[in-house]
PDB file of N, CA and C in Angstrom:
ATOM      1  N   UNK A   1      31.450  -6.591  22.258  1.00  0.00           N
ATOM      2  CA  UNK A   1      30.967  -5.387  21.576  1.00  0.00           C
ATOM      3  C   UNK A   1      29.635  -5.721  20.876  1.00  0.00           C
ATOM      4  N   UNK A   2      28.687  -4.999  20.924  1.00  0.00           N
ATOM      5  CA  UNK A   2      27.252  -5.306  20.580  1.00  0.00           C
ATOM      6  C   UNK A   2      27.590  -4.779  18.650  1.00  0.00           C
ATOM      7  N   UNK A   3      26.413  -5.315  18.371  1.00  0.00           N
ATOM      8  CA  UNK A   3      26.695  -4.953  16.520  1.00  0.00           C
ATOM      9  C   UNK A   3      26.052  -4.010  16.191  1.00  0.00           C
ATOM     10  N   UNK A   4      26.244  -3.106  15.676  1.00  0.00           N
ATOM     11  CA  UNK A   4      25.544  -1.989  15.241  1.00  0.00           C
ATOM     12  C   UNK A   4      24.096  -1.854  14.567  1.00  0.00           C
ATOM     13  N   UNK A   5      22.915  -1.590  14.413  1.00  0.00           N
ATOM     14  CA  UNK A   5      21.899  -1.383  13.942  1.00  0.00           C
ATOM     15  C   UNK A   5      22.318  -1.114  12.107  1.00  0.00           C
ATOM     16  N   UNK A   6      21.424  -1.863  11.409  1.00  0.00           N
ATOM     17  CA  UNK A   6      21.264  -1.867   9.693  1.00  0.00           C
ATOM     18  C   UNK A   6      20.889  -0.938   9.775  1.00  0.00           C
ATOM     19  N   UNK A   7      20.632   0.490   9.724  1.00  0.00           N
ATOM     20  CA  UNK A   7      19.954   1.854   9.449  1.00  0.00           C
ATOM     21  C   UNK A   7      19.453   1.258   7.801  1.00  0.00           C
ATOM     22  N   UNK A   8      20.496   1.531   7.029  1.00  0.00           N
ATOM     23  CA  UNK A   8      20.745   1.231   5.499  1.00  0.00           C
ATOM     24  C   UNK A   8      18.635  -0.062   5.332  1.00  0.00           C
ATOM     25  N   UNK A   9      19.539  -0.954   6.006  1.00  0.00           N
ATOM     26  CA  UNK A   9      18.501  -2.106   5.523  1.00  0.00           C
ATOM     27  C   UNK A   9      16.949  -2.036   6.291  1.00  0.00           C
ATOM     28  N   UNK A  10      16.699  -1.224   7.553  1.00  0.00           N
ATOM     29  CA  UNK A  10      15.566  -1.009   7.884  1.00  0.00           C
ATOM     30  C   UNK A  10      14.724  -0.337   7.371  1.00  0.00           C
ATOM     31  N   UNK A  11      15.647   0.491   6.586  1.00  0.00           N
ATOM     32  CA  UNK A  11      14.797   1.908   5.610  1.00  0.00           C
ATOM     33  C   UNK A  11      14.574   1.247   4.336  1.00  0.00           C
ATOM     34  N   UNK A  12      15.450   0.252   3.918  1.00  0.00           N
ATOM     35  CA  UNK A  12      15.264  -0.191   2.800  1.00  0.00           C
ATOM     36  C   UNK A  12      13.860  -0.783   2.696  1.00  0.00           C
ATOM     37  N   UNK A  13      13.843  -1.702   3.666  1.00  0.00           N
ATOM     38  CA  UNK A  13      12.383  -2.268   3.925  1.00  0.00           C
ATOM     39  C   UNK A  13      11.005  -1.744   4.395  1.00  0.00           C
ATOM     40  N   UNK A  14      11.225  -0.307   5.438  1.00  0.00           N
ATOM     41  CA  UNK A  14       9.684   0.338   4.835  1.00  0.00           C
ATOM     42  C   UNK A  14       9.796   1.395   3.853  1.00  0.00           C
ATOM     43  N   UNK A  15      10.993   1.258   2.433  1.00  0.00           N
ATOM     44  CA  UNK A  15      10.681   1.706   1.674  1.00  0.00           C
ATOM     45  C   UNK A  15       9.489   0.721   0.535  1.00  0.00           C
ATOM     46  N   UNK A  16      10.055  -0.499   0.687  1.00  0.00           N
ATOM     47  CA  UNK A  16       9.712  -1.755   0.072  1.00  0.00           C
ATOM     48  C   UNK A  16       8.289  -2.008   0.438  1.00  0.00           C
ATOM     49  N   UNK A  17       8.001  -1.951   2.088  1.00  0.00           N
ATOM     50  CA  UNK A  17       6.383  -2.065   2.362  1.00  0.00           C
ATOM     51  C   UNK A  17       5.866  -0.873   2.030  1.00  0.00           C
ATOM     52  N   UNK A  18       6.377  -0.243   1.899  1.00  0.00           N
ATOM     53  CA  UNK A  18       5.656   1.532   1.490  1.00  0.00           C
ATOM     54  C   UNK A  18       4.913   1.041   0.176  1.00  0.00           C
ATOM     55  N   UNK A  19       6.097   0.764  -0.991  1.00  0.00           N
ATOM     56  CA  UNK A  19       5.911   0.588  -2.394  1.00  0.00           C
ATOM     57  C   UNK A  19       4.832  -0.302  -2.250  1.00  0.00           C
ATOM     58  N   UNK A  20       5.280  -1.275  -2.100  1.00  0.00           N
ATOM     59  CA  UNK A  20       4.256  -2.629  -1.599  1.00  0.00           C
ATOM     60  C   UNK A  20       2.485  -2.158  -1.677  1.00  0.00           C
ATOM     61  N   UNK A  21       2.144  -1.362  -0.728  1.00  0.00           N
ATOM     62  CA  UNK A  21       0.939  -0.417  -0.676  1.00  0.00           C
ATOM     63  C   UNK A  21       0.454  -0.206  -1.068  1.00  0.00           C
ATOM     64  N   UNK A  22       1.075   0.858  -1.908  1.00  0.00           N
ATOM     65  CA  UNK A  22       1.037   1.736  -3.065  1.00  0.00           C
ATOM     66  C   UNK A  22       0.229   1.101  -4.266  1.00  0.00           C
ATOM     67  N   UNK A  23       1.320   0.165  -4.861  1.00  0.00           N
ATOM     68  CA  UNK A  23       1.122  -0.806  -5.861  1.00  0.00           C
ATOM     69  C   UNK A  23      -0.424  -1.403  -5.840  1.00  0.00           C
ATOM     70  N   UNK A  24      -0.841  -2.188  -4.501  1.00  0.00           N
ATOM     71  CA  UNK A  24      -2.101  -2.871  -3.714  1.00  0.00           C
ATOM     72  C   UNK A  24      -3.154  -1.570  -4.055  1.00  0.00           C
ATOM     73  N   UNK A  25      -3.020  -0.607  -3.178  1.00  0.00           N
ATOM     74  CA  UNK A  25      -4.021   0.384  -3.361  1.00  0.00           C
ATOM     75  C   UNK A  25      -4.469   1.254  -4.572  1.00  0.00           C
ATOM     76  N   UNK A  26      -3.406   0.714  -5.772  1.00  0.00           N
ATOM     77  CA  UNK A  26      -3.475   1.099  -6.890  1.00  0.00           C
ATOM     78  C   UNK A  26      -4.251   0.129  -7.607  1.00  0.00           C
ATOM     79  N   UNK A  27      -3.827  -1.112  -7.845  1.00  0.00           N
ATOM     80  CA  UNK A  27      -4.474  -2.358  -8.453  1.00  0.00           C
ATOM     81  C   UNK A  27      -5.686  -2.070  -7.595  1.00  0.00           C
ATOM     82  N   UNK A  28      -6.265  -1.931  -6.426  1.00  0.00           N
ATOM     83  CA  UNK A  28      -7.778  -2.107  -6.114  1.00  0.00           C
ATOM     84  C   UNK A  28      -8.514  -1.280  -6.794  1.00  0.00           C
ATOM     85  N   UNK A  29      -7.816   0.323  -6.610  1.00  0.00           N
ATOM     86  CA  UNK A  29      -8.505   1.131  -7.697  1.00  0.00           C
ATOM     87  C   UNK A  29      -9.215   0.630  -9.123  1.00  0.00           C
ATOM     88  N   UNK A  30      -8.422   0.058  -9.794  1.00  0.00           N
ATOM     89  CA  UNK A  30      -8.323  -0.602 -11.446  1.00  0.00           C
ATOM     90  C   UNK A  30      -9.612  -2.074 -11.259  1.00  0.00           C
ATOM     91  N   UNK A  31      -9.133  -2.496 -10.028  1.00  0.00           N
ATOM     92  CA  UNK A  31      -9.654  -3.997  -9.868  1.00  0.00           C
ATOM     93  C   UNK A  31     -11.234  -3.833  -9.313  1.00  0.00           C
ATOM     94  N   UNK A  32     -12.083  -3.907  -9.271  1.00  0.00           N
ATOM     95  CA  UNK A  32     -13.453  -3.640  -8.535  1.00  0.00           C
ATOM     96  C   UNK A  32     -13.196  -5.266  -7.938  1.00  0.00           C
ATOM     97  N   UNK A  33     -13.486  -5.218  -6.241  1.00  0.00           N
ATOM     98  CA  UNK A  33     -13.807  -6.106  -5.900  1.00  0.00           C
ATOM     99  C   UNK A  33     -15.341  -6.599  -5.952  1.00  0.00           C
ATOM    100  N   UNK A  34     -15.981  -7.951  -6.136  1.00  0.00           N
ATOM    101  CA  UNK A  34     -16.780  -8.138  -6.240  1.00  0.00           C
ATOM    102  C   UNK A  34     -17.808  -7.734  -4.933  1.00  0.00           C
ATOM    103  N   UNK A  35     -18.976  -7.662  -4.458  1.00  0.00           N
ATOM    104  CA  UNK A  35     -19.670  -7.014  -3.612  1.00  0.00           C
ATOM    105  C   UNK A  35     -19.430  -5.929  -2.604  1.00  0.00           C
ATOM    106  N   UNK A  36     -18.009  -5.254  -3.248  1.00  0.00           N
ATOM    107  CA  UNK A  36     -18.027  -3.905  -2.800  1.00  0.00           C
ATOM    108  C   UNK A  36     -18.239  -2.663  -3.249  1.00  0.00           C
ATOM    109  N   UNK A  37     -19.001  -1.391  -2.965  1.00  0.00           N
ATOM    110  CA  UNK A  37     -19.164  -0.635  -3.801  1.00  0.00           C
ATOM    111  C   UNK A  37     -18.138  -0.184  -4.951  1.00  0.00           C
ATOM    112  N   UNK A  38     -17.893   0.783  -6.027  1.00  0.00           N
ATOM    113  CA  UNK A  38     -17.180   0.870  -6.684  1.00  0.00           C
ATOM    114  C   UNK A  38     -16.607   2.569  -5.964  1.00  0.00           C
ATOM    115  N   UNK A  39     -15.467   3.226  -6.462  1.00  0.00           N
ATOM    116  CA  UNK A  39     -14.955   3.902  -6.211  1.00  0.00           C
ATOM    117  C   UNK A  39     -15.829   5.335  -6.476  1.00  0.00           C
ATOM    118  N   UNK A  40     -16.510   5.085  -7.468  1.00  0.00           N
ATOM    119  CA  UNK A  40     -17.285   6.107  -8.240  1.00  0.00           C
ATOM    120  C   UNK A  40     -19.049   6.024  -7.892  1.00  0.00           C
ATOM    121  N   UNK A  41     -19.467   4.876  -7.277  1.00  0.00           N
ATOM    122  CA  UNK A  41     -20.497   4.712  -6.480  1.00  0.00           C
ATOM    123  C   UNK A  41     -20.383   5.732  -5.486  1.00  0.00           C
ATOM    124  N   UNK A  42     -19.192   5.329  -4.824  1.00  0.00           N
ATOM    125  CA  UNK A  42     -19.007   6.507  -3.592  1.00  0.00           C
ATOM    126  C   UNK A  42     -19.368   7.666  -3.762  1.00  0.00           C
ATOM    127  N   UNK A  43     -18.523   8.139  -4.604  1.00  0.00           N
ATOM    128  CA  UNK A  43     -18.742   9.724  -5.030  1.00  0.00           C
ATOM    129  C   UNK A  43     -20.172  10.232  -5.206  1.00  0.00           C
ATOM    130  N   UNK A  44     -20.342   9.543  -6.245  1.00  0.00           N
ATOM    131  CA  UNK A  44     -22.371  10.101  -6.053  1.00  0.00           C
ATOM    132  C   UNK A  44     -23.107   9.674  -5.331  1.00  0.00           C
ATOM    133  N   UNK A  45     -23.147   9.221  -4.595  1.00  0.00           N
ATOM    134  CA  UNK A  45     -24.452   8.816  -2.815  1.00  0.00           C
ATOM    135  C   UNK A  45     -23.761  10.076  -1.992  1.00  0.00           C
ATOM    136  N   UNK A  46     -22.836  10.279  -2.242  1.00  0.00           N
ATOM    137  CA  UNK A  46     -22.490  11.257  -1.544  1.00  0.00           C
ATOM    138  C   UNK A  46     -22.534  12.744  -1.437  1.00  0.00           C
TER     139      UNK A  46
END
């Protein structure tokens, strides 16, 4: 008999890389990387 698929634990985990993301794309916001424009540079050249 083959074993059934984790439904439960696959979702768990791209809930986890979801968050994961989130978190990253949040801290870059806050964080200015060094020789990249800033978030707010953008906005006005534009």
């Amino acid at each position: 008999m083959a074993t059934k698929p984790n439904y439960q634990y696959e979702k768990r985990q791209r809930e986890l890389a979801k968050q994961k993301k989130k978190q990253e794309k949040a801290q870059r916001k806050t964080t200015p990387i060094p020789g990249e424009p800033a978030p707010a540079d953008l906005k006005e050249t534009g």
